[in-house]
N, C-alpha and C. Protein backbone atom coordinates (compact mmCIF):
# COMPACT_ATOMS: atom_id res chain seq x y z
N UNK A 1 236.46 -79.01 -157.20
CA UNK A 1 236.43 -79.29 -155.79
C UNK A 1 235.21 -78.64 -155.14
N UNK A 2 234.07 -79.47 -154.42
CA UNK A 2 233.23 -78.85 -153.87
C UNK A 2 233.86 -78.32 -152.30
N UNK A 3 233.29 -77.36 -152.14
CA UNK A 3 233.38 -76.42 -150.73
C UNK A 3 232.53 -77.14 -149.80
N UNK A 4 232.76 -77.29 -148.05
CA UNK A 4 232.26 -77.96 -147.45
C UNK A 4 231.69 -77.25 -146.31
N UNK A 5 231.41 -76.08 -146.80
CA UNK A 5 230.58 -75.03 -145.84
C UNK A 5 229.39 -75.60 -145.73
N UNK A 6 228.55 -76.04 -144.91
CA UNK A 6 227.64 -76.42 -144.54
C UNK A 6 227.31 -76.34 -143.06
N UNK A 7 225.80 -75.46 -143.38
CA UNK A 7 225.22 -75.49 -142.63
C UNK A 7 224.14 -76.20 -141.92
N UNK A 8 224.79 -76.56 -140.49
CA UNK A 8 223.48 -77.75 -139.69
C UNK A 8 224.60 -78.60 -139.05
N UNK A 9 223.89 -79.57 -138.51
CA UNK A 9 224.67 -80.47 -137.19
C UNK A 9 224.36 -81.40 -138.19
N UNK A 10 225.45 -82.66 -137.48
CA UNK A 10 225.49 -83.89 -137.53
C UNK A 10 225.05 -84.58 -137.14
N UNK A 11 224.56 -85.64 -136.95
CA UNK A 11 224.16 -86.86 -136.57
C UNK A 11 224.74 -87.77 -134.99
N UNK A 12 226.09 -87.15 -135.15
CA UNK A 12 226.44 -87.41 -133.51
C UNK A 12 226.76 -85.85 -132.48
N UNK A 13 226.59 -84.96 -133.21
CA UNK A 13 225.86 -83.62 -132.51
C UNK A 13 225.10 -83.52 -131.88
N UNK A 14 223.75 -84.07 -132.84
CA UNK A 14 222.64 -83.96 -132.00
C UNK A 14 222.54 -85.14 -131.11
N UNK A 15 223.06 -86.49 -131.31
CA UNK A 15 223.04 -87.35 -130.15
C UNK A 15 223.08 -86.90 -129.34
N UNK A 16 224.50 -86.09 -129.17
CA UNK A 16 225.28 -85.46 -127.55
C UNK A 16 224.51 -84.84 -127.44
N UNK A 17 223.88 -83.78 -127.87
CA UNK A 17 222.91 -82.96 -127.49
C UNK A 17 221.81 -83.25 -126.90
N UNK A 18 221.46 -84.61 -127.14
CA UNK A 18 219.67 -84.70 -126.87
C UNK A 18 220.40 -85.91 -125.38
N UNK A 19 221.01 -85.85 -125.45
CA UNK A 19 222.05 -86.96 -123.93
C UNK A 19 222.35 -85.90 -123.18
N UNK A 20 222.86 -85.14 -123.36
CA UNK A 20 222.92 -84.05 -122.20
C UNK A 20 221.89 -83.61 -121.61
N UNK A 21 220.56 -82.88 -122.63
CA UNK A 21 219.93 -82.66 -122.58
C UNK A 21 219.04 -83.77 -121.37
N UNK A 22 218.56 -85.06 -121.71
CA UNK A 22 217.96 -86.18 -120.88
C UNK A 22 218.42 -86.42 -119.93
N UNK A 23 220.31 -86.05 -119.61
CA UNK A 23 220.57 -86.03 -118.05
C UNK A 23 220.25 -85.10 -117.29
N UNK A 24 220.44 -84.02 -117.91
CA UNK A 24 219.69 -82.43 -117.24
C UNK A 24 218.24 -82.78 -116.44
N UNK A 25 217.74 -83.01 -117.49
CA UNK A 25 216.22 -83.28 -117.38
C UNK A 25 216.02 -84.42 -116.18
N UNK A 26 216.77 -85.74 -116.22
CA UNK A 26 216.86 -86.71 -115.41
C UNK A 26 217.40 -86.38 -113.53
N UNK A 27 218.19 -85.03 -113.43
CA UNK A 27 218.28 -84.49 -112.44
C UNK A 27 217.70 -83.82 -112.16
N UNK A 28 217.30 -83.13 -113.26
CA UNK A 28 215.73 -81.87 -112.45
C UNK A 28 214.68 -82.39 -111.68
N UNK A 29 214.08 -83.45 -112.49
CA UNK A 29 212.92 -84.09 -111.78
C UNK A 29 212.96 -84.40 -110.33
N UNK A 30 214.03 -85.85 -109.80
CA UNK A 30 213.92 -85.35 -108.59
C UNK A 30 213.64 -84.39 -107.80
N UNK A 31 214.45 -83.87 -107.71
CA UNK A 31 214.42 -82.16 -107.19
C UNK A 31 213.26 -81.59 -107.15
N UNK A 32 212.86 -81.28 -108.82
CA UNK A 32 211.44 -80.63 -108.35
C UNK A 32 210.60 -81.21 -107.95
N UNK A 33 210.30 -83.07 -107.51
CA UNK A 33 209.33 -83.32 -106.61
C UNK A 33 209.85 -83.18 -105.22
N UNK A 34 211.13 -83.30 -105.15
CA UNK A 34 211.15 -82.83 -103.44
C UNK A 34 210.87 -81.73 -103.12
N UNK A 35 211.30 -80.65 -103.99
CA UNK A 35 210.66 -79.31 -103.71
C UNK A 35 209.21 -79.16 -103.55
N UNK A 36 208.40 -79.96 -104.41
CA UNK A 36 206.67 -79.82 -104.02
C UNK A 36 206.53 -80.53 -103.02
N UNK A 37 207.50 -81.33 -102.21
CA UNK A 37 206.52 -82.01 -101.12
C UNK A 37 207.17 -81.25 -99.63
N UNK A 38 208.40 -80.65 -100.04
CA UNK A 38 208.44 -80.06 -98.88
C UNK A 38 207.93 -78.45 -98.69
N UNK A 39 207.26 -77.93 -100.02
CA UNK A 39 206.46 -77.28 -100.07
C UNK A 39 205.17 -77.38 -99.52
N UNK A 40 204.46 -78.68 -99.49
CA UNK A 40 203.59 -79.39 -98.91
C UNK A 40 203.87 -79.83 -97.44
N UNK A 41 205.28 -79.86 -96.75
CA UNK A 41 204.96 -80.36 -95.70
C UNK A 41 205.37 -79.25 -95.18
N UNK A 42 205.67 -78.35 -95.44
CA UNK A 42 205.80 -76.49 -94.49
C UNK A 42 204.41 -76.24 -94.49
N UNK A 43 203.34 -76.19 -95.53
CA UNK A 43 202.26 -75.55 -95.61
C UNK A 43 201.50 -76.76 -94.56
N UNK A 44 202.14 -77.86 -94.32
CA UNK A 44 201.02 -78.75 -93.17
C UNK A 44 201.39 -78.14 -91.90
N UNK A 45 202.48 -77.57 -91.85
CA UNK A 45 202.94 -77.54 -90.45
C UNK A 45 202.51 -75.97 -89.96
N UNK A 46 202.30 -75.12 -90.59
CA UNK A 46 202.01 -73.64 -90.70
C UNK A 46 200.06 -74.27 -90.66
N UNK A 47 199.64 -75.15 -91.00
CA UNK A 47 197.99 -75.16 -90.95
C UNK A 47 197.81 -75.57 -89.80
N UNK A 48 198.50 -76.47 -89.36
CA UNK A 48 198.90 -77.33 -87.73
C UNK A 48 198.74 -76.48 -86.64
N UNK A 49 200.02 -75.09 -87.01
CA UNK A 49 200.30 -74.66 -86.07
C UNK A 49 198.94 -73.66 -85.82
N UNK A 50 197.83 -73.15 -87.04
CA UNK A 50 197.44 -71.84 -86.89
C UNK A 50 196.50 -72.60 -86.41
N UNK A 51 195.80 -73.82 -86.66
CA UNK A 51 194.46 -74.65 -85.67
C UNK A 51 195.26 -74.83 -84.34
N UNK A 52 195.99 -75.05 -83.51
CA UNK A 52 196.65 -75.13 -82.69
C UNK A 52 196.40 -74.05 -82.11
N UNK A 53 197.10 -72.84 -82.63
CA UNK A 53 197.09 -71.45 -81.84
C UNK A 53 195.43 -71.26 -81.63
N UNK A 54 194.57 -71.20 -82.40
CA UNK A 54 193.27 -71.48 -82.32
C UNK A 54 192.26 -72.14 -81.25
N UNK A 55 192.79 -73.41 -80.92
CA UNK A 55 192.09 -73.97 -80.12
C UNK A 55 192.70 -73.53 -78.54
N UNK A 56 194.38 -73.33 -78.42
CA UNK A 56 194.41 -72.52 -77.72
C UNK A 56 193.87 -71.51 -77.08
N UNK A 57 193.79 -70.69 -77.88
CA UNK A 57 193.00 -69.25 -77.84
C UNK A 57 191.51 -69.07 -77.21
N UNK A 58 190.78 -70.56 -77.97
CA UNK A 58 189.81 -70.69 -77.38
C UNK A 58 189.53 -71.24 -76.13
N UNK A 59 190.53 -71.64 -75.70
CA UNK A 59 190.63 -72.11 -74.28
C UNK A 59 191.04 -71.28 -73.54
N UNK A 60 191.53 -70.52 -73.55
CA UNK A 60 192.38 -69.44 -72.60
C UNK A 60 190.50 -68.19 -72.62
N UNK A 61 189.85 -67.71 -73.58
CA UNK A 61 189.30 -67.57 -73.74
C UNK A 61 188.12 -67.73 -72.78
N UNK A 62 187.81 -69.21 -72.97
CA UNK A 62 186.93 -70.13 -72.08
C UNK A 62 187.13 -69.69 -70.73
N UNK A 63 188.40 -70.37 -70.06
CA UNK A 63 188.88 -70.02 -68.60
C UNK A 63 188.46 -68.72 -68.41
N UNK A 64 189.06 -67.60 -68.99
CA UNK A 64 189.03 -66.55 -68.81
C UNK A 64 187.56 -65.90 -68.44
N UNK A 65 186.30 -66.48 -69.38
CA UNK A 65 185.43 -66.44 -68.98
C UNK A 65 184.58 -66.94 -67.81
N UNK A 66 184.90 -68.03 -67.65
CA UNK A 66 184.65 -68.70 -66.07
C UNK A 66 185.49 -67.85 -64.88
N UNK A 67 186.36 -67.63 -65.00
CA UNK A 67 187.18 -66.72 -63.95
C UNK A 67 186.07 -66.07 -63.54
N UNK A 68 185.85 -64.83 -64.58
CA UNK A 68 184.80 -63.63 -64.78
C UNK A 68 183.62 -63.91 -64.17
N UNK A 69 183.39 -65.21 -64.33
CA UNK A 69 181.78 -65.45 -63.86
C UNK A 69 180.71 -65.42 -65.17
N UNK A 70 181.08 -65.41 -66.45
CA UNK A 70 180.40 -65.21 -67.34
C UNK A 70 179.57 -66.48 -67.60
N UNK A 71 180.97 -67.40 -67.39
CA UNK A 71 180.46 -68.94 -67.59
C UNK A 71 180.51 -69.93 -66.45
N UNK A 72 179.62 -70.95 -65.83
CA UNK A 72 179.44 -71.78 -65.13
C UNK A 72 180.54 -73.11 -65.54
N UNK A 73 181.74 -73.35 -64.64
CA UNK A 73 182.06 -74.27 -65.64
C UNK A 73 181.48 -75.75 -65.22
N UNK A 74 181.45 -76.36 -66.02
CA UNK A 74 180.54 -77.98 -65.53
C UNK A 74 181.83 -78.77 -65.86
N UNK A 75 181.41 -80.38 -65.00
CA UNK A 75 182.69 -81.10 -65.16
C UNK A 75 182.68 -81.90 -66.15
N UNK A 76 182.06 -82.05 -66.84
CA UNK A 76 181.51 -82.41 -68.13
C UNK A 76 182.46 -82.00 -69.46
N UNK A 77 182.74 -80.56 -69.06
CA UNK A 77 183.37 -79.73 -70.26
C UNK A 77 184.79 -79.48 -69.60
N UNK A 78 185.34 -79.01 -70.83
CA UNK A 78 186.99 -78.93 -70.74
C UNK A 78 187.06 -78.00 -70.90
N UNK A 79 186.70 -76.82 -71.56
CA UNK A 79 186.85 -75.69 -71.84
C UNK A 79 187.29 -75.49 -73.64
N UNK A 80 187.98 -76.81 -73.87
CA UNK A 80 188.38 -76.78 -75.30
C UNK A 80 186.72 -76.66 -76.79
N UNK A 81 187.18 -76.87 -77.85
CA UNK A 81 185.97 -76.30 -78.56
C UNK A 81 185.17 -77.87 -78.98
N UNK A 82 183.73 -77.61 -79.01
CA UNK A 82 183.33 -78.96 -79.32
C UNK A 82 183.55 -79.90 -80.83
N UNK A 83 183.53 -78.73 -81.82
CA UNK A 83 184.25 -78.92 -82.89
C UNK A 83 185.08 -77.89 -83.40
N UNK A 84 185.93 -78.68 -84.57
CA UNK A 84 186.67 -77.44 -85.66
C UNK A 84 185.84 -76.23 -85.91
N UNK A 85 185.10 -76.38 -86.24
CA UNK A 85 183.57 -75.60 -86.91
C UNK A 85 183.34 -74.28 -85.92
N UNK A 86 183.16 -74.61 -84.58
CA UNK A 86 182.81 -73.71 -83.46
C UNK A 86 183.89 -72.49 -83.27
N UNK A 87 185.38 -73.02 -84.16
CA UNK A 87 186.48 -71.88 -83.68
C UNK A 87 186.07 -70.98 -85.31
N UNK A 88 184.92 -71.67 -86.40
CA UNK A 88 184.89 -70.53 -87.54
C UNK A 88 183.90 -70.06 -86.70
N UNK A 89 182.53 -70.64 -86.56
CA UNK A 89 181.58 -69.59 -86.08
C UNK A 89 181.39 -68.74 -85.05
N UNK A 90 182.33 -69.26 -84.09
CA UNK A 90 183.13 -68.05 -83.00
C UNK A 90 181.64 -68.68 -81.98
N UNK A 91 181.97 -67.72 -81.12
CA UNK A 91 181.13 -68.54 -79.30
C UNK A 91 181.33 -67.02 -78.76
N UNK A 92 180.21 -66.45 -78.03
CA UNK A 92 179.92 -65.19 -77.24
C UNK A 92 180.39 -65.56 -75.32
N UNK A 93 180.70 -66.96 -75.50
CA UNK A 93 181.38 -67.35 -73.68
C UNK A 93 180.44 -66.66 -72.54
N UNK A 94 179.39 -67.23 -72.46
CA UNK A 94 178.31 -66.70 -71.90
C UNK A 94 177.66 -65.40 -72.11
N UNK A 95 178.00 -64.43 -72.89
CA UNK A 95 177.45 -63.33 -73.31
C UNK A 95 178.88 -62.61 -72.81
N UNK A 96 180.02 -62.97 -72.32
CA UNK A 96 181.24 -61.95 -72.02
C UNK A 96 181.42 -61.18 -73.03
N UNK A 97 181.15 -61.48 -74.29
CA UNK A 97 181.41 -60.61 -75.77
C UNK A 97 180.27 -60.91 -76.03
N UNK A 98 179.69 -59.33 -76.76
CA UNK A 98 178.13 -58.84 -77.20
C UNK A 98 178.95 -59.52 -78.86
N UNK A 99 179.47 -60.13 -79.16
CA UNK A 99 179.19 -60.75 -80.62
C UNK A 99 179.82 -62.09 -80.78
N UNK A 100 180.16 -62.94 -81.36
CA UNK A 100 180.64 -64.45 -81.57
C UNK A 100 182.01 -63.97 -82.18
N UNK A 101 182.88 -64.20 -80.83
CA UNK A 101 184.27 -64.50 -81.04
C UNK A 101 184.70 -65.45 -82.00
N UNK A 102 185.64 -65.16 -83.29
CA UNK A 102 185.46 -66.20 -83.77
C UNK A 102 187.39 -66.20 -83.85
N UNK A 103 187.87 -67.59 -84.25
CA UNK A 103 189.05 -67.72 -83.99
C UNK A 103 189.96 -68.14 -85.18
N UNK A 104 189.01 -68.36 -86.43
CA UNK A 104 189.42 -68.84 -87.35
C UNK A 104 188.46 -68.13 -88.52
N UNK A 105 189.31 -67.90 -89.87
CA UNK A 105 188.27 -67.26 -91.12
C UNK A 105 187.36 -68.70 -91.66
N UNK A 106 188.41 -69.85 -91.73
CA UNK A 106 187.75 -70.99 -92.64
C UNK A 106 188.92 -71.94 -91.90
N UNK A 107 188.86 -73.26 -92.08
CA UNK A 107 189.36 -74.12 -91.34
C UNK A 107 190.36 -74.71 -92.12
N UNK A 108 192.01 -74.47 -92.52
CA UNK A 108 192.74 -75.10 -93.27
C UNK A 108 192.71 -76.09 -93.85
N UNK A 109 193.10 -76.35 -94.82
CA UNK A 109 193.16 -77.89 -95.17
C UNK A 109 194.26 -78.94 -95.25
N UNK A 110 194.61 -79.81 -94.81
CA UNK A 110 195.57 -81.24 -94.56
C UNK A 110 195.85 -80.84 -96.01
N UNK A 111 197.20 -80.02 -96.84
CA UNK A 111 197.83 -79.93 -98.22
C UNK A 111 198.15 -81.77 -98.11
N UNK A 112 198.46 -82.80 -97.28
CA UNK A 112 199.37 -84.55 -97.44
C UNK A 112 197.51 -85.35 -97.51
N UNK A 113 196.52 -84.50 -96.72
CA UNK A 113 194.90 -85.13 -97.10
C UNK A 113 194.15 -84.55 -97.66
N UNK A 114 194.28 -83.83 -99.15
CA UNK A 114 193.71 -82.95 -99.30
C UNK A 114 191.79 -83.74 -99.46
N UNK A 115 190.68 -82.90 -99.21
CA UNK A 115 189.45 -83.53 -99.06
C UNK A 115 189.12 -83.22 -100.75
N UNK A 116 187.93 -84.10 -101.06
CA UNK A 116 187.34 -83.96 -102.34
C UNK A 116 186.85 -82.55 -102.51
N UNK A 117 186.45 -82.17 -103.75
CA UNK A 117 186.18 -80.84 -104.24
C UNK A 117 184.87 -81.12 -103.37
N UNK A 118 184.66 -79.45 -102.38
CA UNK A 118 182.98 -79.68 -102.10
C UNK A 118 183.22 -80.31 -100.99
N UNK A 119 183.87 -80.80 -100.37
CA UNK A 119 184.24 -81.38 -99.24
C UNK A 119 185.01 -80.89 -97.61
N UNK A 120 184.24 -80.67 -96.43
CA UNK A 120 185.33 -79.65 -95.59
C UNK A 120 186.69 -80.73 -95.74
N UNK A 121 187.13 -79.81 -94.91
CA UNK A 121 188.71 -80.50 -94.78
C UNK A 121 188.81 -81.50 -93.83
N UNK A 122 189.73 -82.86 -93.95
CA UNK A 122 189.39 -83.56 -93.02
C UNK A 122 191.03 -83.92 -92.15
N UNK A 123 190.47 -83.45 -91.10
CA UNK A 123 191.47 -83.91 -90.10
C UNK A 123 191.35 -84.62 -88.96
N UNK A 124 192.29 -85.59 -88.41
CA UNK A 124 192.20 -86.34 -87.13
C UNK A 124 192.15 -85.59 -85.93
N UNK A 125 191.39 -85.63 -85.55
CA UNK A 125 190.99 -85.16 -84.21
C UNK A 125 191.61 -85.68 -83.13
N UNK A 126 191.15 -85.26 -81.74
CA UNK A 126 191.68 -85.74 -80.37
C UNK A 126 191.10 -84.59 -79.48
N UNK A 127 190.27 -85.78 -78.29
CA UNK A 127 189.25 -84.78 -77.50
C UNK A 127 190.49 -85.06 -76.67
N UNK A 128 190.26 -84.50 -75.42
CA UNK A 128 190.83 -84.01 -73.63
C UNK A 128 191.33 -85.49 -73.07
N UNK A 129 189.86 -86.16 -73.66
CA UNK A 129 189.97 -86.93 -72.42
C UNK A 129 190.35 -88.69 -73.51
N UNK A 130 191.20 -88.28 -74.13
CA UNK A 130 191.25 -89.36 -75.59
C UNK A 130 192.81 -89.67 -74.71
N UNK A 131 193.29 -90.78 -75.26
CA UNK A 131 194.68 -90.70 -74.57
C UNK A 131 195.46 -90.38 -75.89
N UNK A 132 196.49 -90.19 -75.30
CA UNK A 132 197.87 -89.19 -76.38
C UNK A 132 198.09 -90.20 -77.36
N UNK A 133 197.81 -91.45 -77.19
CA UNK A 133 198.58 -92.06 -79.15
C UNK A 133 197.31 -92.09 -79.38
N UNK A 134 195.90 -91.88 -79.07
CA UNK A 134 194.69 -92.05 -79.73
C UNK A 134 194.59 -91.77 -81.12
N UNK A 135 194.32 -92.51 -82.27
CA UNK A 135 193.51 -92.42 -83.59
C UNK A 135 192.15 -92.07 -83.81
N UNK A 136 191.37 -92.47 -82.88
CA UNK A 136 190.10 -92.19 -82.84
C UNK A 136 189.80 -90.82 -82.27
N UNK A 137 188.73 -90.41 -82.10
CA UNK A 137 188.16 -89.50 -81.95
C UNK A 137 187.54 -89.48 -80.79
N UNK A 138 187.41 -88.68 -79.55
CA UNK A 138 185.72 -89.67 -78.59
C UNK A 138 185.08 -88.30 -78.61
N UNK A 139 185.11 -87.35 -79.23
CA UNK A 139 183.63 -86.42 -79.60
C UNK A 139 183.49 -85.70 -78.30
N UNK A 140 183.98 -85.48 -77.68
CA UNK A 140 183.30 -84.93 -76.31
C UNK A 140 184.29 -83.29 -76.82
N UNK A 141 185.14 -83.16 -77.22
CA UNK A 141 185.97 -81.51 -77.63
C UNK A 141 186.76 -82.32 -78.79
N UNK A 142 187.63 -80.73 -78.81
CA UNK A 142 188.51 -80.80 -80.17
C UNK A 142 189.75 -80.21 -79.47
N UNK A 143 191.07 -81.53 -78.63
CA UNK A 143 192.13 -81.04 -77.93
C UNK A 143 193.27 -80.81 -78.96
N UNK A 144 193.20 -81.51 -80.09
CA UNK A 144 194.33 -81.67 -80.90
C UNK A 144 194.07 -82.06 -81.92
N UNK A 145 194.93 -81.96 -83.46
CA UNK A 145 194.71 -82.29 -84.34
C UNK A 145 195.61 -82.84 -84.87
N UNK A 146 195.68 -83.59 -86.16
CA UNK A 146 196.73 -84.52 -86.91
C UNK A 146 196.15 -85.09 -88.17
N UNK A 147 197.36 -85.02 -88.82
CA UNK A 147 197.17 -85.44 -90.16
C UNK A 147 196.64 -86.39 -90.42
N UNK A 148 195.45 -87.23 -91.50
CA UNK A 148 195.25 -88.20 -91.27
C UNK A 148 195.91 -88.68 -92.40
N UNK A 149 197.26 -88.92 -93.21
CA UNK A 149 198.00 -89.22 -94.11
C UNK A 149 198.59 -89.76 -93.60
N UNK A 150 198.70 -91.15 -94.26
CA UNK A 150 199.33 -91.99 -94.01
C UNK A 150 201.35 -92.75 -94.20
N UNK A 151 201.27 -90.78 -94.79
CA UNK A 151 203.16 -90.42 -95.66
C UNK A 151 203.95 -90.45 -94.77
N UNK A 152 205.15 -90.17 -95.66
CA UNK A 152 206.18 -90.89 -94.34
C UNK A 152 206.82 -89.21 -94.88
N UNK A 153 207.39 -88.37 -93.63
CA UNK A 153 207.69 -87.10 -94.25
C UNK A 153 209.28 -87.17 -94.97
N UNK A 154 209.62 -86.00 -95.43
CA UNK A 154 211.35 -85.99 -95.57
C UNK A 154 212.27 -86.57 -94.73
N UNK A 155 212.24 -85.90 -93.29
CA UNK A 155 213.17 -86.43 -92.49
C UNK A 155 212.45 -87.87 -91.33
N UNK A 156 212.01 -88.56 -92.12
CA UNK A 156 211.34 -89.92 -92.13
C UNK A 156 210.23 -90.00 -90.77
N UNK A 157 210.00 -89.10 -90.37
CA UNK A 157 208.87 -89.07 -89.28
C UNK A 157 207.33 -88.95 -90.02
N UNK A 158 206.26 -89.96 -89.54
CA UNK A 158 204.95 -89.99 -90.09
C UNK A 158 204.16 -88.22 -90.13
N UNK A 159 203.63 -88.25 -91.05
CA UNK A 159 202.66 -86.94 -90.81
C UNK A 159 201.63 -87.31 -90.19
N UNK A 160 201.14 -87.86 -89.70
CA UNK A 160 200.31 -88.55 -88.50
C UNK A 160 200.81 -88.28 -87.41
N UNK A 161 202.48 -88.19 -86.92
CA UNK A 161 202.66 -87.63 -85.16
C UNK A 161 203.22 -85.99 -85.59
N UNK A 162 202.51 -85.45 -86.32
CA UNK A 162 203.22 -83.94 -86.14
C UNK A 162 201.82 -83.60 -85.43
């Protein structure tokens, strides 16, 4: 009589095994892409908010300087910044500050647009005098910004009206 100690799996062992295994796997995935995109759409809304506080800043800034008398204001200007660019290299507001206020280290980047390697970051703009659903740009300041991605977010609102 041979003994039937043997060691190793069977043939419908490892089936079940490698089936469990592929449903596991078949539920993870989801998941971990929702997790990267709402990883991606916190980090848009935290870049949103810190150009926001920014252009703010530089406006309160502005006024503040015209109050003072530092700056002449013309009706021409809004007080907001002429570009993204102007809140890295900072602005002295008529000489009120002996150095260039600056309001930003480097200018975030759209994580839903990210720009080519070598490329600044590109975001939708909106001057003062642009009206509120504007897409375009009219160059005269920098009142607001927006995604220029064309995604539809988690809780189904465009990243274009955040």
């Amino acid at each position: 009589m041979r003994s039937r100690n043997r060691a190793g799996v069977t043939l419908v062992e490892l089936v079940i095994t490698v089936s469990i295994l592929a449903l596991l796997a078949s539920m993870a995935l989801p998941l971990s892409q929702m997790l990267g995109k709402r990883t991606r759409e916190l980090e848009l809304r935290r870049n949103l908010r810190t150009i926001r506080t920014a252009i703010d800043a530089y406006k309160s800034d502005y006024d503040e300087a015209v109050r003072a008398g530092s700056l002449i204001h013309s009706v021409n200007r809004s007080g907001y910044p002429a570009t993204l660019e102007v809140l890295v290299t900072g602005d002295t507001f008529g000489g009120r500050y002996q150095y260039r206020k600056r309001f930003l280290r480097r200018i975030p980047v759209d994580p839903m647009n990210p720009p080519a390697a070598g490329m600044a970051p590109l975001w939708g703009l909106r001057s003062y005098a642009d009206p509120p659903d504007s897409r375009v740009w009219g160059r005269e300041d920098v009142y607001d910004i927006h995604s220029e991605s064309d995604g539809i977010a988690i809780d189904g609102s465009s990243y274009r009206a955040w």
